[in-house]
PDB file of N, CA and C in Angstrom:
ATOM      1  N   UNK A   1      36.186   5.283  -5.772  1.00  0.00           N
ATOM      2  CA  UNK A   1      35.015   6.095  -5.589  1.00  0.00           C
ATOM      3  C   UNK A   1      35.450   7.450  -5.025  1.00  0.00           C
ATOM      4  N   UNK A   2      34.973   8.324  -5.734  1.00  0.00           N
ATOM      5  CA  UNK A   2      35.334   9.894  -5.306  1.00  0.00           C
ATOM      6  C   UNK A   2      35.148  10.023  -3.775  1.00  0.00           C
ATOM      7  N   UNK A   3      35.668  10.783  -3.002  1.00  0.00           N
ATOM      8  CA  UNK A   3      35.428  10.911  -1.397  1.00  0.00           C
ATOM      9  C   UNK A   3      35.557  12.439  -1.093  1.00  0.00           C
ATOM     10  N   UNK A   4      34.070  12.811  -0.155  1.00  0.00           N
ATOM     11  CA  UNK A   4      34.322  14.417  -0.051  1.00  0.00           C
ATOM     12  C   UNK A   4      33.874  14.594   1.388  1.00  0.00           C
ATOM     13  N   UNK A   5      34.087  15.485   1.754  1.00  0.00           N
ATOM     14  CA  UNK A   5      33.183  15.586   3.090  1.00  0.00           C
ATOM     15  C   UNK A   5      32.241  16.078   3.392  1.00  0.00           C
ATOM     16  N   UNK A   6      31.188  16.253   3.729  1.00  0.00           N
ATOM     17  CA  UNK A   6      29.911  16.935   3.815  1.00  0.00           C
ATOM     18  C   UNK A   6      30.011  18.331   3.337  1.00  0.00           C
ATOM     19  N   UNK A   7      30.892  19.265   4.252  1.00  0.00           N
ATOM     20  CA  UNK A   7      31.137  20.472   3.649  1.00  0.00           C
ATOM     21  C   UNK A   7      31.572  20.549   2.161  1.00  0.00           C
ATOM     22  N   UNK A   8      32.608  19.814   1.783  1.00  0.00           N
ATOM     23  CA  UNK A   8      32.823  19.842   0.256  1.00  0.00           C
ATOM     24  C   UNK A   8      31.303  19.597  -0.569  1.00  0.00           C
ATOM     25  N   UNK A   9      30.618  18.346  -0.480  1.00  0.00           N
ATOM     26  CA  UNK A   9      29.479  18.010  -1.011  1.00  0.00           C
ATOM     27  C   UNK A   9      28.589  19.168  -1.067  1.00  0.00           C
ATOM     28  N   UNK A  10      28.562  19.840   0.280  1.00  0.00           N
ATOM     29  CA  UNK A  10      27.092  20.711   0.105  1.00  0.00           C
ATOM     30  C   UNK A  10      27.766  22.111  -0.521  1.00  0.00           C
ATOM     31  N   UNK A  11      28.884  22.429  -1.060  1.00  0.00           N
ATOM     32  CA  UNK A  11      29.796  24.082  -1.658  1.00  0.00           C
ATOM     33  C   UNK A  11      29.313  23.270  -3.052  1.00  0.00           C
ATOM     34  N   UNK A  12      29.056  21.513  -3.558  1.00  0.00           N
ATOM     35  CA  UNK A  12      29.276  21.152  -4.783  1.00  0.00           C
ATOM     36  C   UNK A  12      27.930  20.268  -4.969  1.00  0.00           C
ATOM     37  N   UNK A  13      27.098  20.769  -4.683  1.00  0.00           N
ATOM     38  CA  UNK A  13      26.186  19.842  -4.703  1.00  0.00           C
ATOM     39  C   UNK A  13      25.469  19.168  -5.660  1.00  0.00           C
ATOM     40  N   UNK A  14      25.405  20.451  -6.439  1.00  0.00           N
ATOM     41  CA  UNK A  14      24.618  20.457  -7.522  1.00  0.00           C
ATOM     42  C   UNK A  14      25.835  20.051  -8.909  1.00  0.00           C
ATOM     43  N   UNK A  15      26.812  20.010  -9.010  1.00  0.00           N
ATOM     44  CA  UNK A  15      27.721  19.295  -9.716  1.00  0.00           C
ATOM     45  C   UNK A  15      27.725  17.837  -9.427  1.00  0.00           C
ATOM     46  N   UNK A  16      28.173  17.950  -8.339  1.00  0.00           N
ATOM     47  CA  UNK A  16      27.806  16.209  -7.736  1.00  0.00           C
ATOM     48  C   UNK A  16      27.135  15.528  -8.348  1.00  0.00           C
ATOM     49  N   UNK A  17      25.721  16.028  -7.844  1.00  0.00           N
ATOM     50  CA  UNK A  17      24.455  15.532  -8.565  1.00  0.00           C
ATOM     51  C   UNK A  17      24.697  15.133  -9.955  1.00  0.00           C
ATOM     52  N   UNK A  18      24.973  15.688 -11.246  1.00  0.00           N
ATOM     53  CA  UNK A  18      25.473  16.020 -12.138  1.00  0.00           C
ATOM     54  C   UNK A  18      26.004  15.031 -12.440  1.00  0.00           C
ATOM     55  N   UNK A  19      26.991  15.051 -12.106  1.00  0.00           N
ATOM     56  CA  UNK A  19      28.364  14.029 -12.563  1.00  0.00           C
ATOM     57  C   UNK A  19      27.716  12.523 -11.905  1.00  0.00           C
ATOM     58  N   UNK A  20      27.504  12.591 -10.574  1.00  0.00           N
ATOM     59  CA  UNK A  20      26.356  11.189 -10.516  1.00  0.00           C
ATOM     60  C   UNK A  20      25.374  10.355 -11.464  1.00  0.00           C
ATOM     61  N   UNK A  21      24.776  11.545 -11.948  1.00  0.00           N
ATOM     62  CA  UNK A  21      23.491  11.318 -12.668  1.00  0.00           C
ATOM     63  C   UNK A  21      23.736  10.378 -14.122  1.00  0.00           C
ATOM     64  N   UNK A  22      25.618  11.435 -14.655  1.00  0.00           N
ATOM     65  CA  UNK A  22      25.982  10.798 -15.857  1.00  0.00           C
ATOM     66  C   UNK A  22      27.265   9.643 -16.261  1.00  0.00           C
ATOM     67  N   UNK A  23      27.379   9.978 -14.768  1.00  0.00           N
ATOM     68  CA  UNK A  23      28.944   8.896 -14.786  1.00  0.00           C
ATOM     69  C   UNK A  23      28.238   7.610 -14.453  1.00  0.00           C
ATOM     70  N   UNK A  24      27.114   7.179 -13.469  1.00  0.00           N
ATOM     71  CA  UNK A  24      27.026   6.723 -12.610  1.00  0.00           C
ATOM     72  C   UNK A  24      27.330   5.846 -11.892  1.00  0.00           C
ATOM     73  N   UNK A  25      28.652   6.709 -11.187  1.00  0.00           N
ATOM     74  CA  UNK A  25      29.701   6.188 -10.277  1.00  0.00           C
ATOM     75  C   UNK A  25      29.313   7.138  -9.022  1.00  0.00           C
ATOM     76  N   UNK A  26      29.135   6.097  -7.867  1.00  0.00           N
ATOM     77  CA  UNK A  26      28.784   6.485  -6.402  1.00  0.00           C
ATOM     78  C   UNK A  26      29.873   7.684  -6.055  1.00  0.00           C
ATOM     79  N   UNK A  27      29.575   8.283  -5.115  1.00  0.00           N
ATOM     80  CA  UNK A  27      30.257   9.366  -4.388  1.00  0.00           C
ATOM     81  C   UNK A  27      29.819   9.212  -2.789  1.00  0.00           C
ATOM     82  N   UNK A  28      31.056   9.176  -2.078  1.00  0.00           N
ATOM     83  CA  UNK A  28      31.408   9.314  -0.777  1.00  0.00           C
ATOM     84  C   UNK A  28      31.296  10.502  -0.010  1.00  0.00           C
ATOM     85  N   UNK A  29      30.312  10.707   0.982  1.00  0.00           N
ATOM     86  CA  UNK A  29      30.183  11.536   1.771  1.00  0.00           C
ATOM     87  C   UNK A  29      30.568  11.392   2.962  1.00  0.00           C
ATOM     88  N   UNK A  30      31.473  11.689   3.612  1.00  0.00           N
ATOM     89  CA  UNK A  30      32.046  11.548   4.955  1.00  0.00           C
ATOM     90  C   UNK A  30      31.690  12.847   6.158  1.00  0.00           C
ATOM     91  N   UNK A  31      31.443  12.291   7.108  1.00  0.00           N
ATOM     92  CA  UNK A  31      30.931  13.618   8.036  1.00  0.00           C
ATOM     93  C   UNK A  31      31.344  12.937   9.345  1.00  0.00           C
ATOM     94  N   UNK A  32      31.753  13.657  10.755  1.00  0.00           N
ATOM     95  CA  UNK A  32      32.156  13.288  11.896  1.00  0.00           C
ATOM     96  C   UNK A  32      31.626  11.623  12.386  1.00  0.00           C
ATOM     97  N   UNK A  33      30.049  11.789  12.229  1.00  0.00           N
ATOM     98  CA  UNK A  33      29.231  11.013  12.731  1.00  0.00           C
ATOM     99  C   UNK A  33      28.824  10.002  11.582  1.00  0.00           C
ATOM    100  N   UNK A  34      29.637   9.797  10.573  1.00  0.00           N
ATOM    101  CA  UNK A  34      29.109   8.435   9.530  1.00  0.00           C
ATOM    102  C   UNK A  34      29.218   9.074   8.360  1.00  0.00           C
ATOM    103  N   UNK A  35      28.858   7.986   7.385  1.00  0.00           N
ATOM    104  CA  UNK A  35      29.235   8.577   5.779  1.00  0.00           C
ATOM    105  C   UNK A  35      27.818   7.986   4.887  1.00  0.00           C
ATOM    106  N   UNK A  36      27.867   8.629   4.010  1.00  0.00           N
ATOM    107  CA  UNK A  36      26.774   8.256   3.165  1.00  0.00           C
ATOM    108  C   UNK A  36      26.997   8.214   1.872  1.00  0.00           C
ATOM    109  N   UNK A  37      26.693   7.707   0.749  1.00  0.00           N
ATOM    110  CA  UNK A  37      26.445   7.340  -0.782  1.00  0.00           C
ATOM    111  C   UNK A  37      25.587   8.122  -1.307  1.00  0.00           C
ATOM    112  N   UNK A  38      25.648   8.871  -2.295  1.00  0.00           N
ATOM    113  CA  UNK A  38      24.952   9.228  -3.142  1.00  0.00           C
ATOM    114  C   UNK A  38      25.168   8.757  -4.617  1.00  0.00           C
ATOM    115  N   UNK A  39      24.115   8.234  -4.819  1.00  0.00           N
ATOM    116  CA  UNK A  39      24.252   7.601  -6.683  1.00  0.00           C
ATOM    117  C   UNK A  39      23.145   7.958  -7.043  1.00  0.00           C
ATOM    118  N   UNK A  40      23.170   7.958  -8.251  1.00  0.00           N
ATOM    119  CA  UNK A  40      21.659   8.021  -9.495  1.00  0.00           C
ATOM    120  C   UNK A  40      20.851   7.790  -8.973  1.00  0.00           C
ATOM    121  N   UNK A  41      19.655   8.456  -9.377  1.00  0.00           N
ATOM    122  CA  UNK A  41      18.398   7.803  -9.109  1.00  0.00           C
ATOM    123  C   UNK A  41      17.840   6.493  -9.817  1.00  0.00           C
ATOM    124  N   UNK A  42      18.286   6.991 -11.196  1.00  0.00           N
ATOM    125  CA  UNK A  42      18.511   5.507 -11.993  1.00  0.00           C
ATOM    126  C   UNK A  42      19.283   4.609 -11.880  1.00  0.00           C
ATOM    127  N   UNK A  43      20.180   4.432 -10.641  1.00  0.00           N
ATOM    128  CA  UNK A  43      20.874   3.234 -10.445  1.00  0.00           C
ATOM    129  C   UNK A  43      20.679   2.928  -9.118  1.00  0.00           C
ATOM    130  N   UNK A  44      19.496   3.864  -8.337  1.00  0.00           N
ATOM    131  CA  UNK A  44      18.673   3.709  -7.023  1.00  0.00           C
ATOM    132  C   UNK A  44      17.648   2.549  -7.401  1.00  0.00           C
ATOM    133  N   UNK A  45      16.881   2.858  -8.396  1.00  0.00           N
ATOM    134  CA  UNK A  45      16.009   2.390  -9.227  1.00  0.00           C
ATOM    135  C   UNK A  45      16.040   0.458  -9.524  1.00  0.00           C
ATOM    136  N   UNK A  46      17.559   0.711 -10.287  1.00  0.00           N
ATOM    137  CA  UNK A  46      18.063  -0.321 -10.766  1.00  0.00           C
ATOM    138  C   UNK A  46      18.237  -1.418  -9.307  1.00  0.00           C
ATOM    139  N   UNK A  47      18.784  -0.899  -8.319  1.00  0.00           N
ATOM    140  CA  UNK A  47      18.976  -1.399  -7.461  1.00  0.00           C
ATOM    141  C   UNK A  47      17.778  -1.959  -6.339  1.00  0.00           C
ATOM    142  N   UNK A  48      16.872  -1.534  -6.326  1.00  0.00           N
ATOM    143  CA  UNK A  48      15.519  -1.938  -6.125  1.00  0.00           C
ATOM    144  C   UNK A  48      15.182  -3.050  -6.709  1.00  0.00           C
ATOM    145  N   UNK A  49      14.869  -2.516  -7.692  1.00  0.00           N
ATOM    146  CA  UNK A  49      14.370  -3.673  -8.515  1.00  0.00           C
ATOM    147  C   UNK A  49      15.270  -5.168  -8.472  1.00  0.00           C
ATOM    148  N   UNK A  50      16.551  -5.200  -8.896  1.00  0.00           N
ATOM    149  CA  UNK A  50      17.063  -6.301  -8.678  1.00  0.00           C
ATOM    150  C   UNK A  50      16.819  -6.756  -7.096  1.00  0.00           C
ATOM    151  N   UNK A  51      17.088  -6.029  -6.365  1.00  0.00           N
ATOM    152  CA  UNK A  51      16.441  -6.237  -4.720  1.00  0.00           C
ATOM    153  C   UNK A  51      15.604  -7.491  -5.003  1.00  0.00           C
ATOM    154  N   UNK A  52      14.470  -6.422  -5.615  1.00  0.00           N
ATOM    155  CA  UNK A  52      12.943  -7.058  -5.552  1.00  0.00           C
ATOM    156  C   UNK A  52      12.792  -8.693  -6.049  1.00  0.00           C
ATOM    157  N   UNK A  53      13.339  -8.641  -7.562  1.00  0.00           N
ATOM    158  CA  UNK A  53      13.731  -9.512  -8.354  1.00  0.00           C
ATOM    159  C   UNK A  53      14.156 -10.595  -7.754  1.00  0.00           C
ATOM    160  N   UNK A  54      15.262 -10.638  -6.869  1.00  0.00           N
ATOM    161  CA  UNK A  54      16.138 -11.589  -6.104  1.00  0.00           C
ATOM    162  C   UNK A  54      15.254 -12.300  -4.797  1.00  0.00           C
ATOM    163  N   UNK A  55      14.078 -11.132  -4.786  1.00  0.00           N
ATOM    164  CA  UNK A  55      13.589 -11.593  -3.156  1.00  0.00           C
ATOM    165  C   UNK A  55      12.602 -12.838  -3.637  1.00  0.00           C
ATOM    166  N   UNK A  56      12.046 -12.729  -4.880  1.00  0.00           N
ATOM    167  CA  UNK A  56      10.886 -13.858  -5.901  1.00  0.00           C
ATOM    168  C   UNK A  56      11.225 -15.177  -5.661  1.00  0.00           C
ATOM    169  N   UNK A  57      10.950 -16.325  -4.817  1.00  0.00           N
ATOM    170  CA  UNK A  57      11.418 -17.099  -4.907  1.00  0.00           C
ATOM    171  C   UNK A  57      11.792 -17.960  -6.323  1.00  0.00           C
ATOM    172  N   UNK A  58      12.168 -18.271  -6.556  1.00  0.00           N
ATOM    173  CA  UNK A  58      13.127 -18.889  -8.367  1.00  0.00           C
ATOM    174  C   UNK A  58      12.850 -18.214  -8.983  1.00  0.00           C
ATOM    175  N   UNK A  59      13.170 -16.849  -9.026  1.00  0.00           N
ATOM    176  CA  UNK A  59      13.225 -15.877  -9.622  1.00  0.00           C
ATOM    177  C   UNK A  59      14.884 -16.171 -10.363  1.00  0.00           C
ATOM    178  N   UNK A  60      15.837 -16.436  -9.128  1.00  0.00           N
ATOM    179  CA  UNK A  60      17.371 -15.988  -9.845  1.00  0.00           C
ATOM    180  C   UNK A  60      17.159 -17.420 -10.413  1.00  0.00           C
ATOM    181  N   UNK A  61      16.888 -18.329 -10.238  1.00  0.00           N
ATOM    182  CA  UNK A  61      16.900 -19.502 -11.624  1.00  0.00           C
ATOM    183  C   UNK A  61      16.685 -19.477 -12.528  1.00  0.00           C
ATOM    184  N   UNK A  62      15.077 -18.766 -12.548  1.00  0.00           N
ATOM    185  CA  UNK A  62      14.309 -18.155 -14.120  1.00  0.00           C
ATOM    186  C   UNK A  62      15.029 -17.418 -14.723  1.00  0.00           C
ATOM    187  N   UNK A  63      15.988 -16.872 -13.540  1.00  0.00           N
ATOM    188  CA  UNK A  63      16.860 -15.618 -15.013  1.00  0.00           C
ATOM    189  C   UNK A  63      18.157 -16.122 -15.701  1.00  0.00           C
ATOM    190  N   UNK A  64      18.673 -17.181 -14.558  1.00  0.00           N
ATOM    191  CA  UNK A  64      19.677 -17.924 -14.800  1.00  0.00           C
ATOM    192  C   UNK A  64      19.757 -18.868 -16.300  1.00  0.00           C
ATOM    193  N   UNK A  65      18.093 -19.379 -16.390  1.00  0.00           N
ATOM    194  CA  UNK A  65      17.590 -20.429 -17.017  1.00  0.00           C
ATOM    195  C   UNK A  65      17.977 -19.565 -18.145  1.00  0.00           C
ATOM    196  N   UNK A  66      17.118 -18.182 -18.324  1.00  0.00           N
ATOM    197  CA  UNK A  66      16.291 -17.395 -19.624  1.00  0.00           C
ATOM    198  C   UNK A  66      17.872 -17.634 -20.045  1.00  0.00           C
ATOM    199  N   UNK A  67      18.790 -16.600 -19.200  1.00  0.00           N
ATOM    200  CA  UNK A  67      20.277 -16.537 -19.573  1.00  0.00           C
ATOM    201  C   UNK A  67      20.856 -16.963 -20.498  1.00  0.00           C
ATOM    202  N   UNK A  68      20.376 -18.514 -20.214  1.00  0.00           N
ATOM    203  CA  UNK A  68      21.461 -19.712 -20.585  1.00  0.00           C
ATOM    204  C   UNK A  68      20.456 -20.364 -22.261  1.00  0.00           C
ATOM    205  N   UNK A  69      19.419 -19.993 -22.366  1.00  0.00           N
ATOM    206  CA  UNK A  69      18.398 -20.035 -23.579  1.00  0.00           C
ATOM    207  C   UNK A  69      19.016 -19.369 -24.877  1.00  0.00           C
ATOM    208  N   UNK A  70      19.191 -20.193 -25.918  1.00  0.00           N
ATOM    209  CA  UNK A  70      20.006 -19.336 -26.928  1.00  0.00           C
ATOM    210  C   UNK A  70      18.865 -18.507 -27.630  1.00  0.00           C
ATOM    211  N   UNK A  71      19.025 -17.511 -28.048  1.00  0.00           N
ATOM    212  CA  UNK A  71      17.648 -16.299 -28.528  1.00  0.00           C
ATOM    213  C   UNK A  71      16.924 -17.152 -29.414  1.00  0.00           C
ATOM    214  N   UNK A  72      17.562 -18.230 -31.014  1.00  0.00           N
ATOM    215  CA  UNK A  72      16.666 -18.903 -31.477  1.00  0.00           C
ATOM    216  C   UNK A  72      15.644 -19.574 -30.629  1.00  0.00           C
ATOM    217  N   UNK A  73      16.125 -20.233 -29.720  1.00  0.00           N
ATOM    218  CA  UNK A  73      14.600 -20.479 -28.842  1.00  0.00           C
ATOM    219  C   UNK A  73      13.799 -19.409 -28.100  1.00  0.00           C
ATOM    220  N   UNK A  74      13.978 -18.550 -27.920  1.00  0.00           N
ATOM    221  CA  UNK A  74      13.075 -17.551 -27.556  1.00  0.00           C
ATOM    222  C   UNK A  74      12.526 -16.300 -28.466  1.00  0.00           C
ATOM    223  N   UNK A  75      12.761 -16.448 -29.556  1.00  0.00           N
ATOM    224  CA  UNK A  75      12.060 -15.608 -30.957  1.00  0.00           C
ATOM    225  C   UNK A  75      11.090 -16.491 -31.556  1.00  0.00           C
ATOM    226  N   UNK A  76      11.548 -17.665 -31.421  1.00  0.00           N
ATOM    227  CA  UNK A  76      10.214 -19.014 -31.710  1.00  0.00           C
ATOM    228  C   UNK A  76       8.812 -18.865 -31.623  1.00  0.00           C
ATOM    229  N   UNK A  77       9.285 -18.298 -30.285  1.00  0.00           N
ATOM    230  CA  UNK A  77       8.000 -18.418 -28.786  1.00  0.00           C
ATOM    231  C   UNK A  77       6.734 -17.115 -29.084  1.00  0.00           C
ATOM    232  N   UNK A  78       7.738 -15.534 -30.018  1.00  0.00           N
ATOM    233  CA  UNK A  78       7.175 -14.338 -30.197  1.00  0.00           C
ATOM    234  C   UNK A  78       6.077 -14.565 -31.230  1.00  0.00           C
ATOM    235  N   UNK A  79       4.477 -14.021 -30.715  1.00  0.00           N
ATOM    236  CA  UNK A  79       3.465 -14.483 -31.860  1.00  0.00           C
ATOM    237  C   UNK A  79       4.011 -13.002 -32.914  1.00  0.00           C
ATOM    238  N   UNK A  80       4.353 -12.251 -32.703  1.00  0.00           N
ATOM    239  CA  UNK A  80       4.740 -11.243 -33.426  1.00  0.00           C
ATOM    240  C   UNK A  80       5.673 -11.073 -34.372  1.00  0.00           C
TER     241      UNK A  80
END
């Protein structure tokens, strides 16, 4: 993971951003007092949601289950 220090980040910010947005590979911000992550918003997003997803109780089974379902059984199921 790229590593910069606050001062580097804020001379590059708007590249950062950038290259975040399309690589989306995290970037390291380091500063005296702690460090911080910046990633995508779409992989902010992504990360929520699975959050959310995981918090459902048998949620990770249902997905485990769907997973393990070969697609002929689940195109069956489509009235469409």
């Amino acid at each position: 993971m790229p590593t910069f220090t606050a001062t580097e980040a804020r001379a590059k910010l708007y590249r950062l951003i950038d290259e975040t947005a399309s690589s989306h590979e995290p970037i390291i911000i380091k500063s005296k007092r702690g460090s911080a992550v910046l990633i995508s918003e779409d992989d902010w997003r992504s990360i929520q949601e699975t959050l959310y997803l995981l918090s459902v109780p048998g949620m990770r089974e249902s997905i485990r289950k769907g997973l393990a379902t070969p697609i002929e059984e689940c195109t069956s199921e489509l009235d469409w």
